[in-house]
N, C-alpha and C. Protein backbone atom coordinates (compact mmCIF):
# COMPACT_ATOMS: atom_id res chain seq x y z
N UNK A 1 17.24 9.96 -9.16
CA UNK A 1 18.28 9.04 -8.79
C UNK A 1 19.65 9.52 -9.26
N UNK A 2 19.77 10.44 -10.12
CA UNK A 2 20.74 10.76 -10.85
C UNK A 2 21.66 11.52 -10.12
N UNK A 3 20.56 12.88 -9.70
CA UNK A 3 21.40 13.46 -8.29
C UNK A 3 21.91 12.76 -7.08
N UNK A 4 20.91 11.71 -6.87
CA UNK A 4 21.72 10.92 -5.07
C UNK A 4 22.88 10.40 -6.05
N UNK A 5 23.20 9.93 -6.94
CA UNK A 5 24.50 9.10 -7.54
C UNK A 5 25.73 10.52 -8.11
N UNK A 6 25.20 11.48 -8.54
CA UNK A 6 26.20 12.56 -8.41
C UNK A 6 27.08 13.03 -7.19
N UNK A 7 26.07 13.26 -5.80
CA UNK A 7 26.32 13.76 -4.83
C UNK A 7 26.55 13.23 -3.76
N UNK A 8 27.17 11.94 -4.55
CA UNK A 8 27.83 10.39 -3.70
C UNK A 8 27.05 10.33 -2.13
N UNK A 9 25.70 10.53 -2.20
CA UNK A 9 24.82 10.62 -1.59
C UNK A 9 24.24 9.23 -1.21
N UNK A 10 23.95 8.10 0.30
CA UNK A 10 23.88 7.02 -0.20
C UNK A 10 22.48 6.35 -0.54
N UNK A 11 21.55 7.00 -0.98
CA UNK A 11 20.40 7.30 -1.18
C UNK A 11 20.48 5.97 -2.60
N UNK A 12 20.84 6.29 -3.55
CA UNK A 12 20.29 5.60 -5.01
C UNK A 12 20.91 3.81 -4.49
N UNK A 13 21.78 3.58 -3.29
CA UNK A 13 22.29 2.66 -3.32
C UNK A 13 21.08 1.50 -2.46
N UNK A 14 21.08 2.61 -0.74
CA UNK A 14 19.69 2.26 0.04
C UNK A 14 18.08 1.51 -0.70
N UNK A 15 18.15 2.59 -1.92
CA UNK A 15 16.65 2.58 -2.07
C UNK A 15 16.67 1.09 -2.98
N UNK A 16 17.95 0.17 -3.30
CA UNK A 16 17.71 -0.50 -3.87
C UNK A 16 18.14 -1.95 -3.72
N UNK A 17 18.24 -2.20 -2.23
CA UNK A 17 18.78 -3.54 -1.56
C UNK A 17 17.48 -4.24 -1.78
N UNK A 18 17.50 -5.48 -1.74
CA UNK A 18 16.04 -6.58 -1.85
C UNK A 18 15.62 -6.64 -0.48
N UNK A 19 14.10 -6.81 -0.36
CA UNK A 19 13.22 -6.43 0.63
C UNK A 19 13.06 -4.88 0.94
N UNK A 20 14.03 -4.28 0.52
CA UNK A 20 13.97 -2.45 0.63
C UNK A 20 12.70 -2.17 0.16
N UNK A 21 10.92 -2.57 -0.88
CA UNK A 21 10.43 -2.34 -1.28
C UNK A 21 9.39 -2.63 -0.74
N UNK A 22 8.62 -2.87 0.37
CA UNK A 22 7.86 -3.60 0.95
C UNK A 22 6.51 -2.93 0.18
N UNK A 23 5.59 -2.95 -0.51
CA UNK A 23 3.98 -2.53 -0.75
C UNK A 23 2.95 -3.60 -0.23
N UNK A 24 1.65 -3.12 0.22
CA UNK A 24 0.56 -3.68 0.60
C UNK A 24 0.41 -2.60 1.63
N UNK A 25 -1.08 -3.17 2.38
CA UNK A 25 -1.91 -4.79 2.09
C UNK A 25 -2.38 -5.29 1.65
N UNK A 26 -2.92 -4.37 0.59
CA UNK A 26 -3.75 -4.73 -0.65
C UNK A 26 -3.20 -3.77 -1.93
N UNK A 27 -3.99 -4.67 -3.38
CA UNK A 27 -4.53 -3.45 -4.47
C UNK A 27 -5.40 -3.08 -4.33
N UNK A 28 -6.04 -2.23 -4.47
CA UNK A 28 -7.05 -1.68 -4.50
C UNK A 28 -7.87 -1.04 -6.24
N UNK A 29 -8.87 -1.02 -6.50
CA UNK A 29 -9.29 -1.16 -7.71
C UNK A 29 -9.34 0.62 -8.00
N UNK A 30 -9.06 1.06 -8.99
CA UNK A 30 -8.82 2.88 -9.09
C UNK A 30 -10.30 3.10 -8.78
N UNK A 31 -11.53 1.98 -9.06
CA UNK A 31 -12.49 2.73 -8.92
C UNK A 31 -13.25 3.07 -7.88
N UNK A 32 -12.27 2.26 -6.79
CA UNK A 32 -12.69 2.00 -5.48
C UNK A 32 -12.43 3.36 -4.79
N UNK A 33 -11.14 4.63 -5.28
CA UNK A 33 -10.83 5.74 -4.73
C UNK A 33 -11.59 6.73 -5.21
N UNK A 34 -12.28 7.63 -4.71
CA UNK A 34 -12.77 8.49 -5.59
C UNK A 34 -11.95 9.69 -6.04
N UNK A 35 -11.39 9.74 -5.13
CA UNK A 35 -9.93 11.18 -5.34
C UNK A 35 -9.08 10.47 -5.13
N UNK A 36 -7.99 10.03 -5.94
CA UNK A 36 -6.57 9.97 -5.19
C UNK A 36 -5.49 11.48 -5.30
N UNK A 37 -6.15 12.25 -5.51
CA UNK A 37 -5.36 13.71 -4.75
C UNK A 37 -5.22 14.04 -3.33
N UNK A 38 -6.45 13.12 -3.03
CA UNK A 38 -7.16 13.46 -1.59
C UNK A 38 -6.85 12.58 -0.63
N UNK A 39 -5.99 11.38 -0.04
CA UNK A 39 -5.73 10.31 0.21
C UNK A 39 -4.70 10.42 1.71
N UNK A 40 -5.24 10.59 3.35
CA UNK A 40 -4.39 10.98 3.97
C UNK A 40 -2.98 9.86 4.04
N UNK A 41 -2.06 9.76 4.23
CA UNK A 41 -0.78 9.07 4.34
C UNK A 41 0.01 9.42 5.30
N UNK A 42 0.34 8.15 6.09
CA UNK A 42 1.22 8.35 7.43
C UNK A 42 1.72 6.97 7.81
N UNK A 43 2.71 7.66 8.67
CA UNK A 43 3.94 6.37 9.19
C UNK A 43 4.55 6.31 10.59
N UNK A 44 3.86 5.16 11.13
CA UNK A 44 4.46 5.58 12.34
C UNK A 44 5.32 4.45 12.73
N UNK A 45 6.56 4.98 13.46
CA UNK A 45 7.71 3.89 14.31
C UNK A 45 7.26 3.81 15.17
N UNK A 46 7.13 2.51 15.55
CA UNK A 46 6.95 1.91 16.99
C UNK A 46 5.91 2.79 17.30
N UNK A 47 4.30 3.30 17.21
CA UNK A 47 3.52 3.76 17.53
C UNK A 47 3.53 5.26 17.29
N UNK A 48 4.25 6.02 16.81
CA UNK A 48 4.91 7.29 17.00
C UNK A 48 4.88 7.95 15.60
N UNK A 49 3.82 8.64 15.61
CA UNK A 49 3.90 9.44 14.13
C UNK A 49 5.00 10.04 13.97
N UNK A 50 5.83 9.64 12.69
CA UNK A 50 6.85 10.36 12.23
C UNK A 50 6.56 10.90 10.88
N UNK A 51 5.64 10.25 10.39
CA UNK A 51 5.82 11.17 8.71
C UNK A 51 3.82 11.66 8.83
N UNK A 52 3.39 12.68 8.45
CA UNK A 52 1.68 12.52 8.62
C UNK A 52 1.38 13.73 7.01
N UNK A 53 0.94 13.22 5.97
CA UNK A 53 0.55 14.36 5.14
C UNK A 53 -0.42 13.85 4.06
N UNK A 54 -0.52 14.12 3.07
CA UNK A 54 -1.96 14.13 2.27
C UNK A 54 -1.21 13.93 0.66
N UNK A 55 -1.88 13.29 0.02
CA UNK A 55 -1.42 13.00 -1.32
C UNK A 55 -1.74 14.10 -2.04
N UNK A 56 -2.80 15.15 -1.56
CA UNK A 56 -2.94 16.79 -2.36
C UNK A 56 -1.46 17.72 -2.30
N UNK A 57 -0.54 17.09 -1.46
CA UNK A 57 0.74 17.51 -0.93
C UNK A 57 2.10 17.04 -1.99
N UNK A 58 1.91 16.06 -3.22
CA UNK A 58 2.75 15.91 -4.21
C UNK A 58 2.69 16.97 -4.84
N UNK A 59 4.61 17.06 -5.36
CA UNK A 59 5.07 17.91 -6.31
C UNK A 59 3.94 17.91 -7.17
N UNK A 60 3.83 17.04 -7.59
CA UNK A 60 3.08 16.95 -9.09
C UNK A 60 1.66 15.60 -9.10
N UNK A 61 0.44 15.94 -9.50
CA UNK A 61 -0.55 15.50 -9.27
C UNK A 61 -0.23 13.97 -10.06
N UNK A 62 -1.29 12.81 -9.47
CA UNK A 62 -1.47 11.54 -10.09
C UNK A 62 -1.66 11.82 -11.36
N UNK A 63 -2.20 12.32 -12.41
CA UNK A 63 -2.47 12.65 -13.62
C UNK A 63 -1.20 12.85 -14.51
N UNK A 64 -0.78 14.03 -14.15
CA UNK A 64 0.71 14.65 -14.28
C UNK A 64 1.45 13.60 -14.14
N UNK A 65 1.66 12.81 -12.88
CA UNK A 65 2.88 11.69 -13.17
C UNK A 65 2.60 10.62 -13.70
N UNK A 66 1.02 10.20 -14.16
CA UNK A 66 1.15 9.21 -14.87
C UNK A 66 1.19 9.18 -16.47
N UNK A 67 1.17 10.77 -17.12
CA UNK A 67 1.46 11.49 -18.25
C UNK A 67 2.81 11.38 -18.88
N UNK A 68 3.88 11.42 -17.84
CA UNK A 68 4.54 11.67 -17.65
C UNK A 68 5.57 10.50 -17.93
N UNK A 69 5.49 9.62 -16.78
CA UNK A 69 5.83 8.21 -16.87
C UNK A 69 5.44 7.73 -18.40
N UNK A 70 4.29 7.53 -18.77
CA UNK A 70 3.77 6.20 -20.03
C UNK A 70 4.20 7.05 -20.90
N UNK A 71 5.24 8.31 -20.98
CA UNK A 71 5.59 8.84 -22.07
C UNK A 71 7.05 7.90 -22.33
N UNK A 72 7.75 6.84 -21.28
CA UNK A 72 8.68 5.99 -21.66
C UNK A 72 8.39 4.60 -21.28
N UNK A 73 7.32 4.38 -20.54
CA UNK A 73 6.94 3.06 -19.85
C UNK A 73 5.70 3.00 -20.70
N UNK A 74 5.18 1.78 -20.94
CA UNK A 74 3.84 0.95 -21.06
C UNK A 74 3.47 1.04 -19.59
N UNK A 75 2.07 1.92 -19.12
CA UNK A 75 1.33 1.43 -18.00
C UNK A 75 0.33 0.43 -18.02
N UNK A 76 0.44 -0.73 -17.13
CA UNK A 76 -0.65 -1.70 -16.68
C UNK A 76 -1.63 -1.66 -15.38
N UNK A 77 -2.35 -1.67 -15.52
CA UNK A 77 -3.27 -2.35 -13.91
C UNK A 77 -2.65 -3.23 -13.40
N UNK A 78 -2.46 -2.53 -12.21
CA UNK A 78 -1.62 -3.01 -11.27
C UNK A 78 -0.35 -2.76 -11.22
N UNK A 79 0.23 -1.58 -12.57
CA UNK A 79 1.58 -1.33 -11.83
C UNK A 79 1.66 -0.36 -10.85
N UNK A 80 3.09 -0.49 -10.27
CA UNK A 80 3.36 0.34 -8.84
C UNK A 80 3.86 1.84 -8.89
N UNK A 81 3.79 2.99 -8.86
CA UNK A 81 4.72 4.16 -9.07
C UNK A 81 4.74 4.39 -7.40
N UNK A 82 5.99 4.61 -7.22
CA UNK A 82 6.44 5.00 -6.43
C UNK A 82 6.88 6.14 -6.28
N UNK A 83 6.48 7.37 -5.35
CA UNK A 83 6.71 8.82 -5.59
C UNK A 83 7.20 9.55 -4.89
N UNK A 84 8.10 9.23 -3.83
CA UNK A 84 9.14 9.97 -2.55
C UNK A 84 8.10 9.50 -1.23
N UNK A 85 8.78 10.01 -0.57
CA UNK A 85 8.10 10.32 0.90
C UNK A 85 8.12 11.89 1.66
N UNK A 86 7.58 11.92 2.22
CA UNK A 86 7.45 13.47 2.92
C UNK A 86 8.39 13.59 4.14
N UNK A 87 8.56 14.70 4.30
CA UNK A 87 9.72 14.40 5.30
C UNK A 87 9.49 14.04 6.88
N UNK A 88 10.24 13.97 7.17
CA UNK A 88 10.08 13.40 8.73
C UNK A 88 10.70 11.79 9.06
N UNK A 89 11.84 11.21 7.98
CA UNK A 89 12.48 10.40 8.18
C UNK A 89 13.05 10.41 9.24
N UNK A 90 13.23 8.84 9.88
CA UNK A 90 14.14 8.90 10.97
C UNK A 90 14.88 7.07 10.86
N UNK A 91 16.02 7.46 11.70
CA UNK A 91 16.65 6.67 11.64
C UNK A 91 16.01 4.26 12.39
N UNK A 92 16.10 3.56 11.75
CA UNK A 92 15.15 2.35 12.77
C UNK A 92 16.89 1.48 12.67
N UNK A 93 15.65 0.76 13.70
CA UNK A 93 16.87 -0.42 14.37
C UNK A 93 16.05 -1.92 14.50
N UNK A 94 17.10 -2.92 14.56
CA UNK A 94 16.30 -4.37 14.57
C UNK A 94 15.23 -4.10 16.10
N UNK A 95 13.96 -4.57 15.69
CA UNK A 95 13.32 -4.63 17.02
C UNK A 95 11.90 -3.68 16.55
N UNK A 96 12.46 -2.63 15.73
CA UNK A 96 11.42 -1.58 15.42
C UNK A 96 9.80 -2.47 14.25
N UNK A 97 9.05 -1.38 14.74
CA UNK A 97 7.63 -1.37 14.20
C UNK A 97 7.66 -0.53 13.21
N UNK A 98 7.73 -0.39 11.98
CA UNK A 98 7.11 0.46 10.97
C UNK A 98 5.30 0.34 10.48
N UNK A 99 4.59 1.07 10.80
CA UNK A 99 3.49 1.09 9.74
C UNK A 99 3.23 2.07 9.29
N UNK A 100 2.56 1.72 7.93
CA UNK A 100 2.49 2.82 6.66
C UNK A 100 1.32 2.54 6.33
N UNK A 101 0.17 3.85 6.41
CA UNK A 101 -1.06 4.08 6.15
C UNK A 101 -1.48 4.73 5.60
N UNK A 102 -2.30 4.44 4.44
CA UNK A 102 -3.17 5.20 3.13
C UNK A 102 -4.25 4.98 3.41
N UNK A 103 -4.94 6.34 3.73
CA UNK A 103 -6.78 6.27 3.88
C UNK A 103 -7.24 5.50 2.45
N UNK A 104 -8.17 4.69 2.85
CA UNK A 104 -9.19 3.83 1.85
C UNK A 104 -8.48 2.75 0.96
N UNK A 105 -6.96 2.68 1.41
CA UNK A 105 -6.08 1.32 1.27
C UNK A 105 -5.83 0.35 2.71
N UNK A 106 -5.17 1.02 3.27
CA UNK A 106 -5.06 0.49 4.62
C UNK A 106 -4.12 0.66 5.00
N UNK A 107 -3.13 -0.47 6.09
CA UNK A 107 -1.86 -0.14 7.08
C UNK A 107 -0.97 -1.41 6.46
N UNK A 108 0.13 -0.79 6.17
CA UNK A 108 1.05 -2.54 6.06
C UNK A 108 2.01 -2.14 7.19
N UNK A 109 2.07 -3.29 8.44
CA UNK A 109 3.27 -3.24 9.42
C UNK A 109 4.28 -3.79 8.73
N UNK A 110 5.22 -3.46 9.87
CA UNK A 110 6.71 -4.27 8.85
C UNK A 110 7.84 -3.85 9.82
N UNK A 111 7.95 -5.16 10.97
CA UNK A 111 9.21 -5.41 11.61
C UNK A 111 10.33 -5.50 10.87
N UNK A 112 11.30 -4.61 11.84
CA UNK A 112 12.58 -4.32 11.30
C UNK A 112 13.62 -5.63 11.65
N UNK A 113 14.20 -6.44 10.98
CA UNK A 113 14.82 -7.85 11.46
C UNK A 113 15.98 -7.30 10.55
N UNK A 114 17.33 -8.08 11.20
CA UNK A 114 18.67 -8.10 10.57
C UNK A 114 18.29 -9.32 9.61
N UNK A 115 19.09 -8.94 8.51
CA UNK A 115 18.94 -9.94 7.15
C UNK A 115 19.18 -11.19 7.72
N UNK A 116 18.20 -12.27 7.50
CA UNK A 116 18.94 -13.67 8.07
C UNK A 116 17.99 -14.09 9.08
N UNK A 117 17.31 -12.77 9.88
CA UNK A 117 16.95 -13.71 10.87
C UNK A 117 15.12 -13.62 10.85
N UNK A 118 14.48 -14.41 11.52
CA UNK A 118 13.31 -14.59 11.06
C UNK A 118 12.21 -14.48 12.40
């Protein structure tokens, strides 16, 4: 975050409007995954794969970042880490379909609406 706020980049500002965070459809229990290295992940607009890759595809493994992290955080069951996205961003508009899919979690949709309207 340090770099998007150096490189007056509007990234650290985006990632932190309310509703910007959407997770689900579920938790899922760690013991329910047997690999989470192994976990395919994808996103498609309006029907249309735009992002498609594999959690063996992080910088740095689940282990590693959760080493990492509880070296300044207390970790709980059930907290959230959140760890980038892969590329293939694209730009949405009111009207749009987002869904976001994790093999052996599931799909959360998530219509794109202007703030306000329902």
């Amino acid at each position: 975050q340090i770099k998007d706020i150096t490189s007056k980049q509007p990234w650290f500002r985006s990632k932190s409007i309310d509703t910007f965070g959407p997770i689900g459809p579920r938790i899922v229990d760690t013991n329910k995954i047997s690999d989470p290295q192994n976990l395919k992940i994808e996103l498609k607009l309006n029907g249309e794969i735009k992002q498609s890759s594999n959690t063996k595809n992080l910088l740095f493994n689940v282990p590693e970042i959760l080493h990492y992290i509880s070296k300044f955080f207390t970790m709980e069951p059930g907290d959230i880490i959140a760890t980038g996205t892969p590329s293939g961003i694209s730009p949405i508009k009111p009207g749009d379909l987002i869904e976001a899919t994790i093999e052996k979690i599931g799909t959360l949709s998530n219509p794109v609406i202007l703030e306000g309207e329902k």
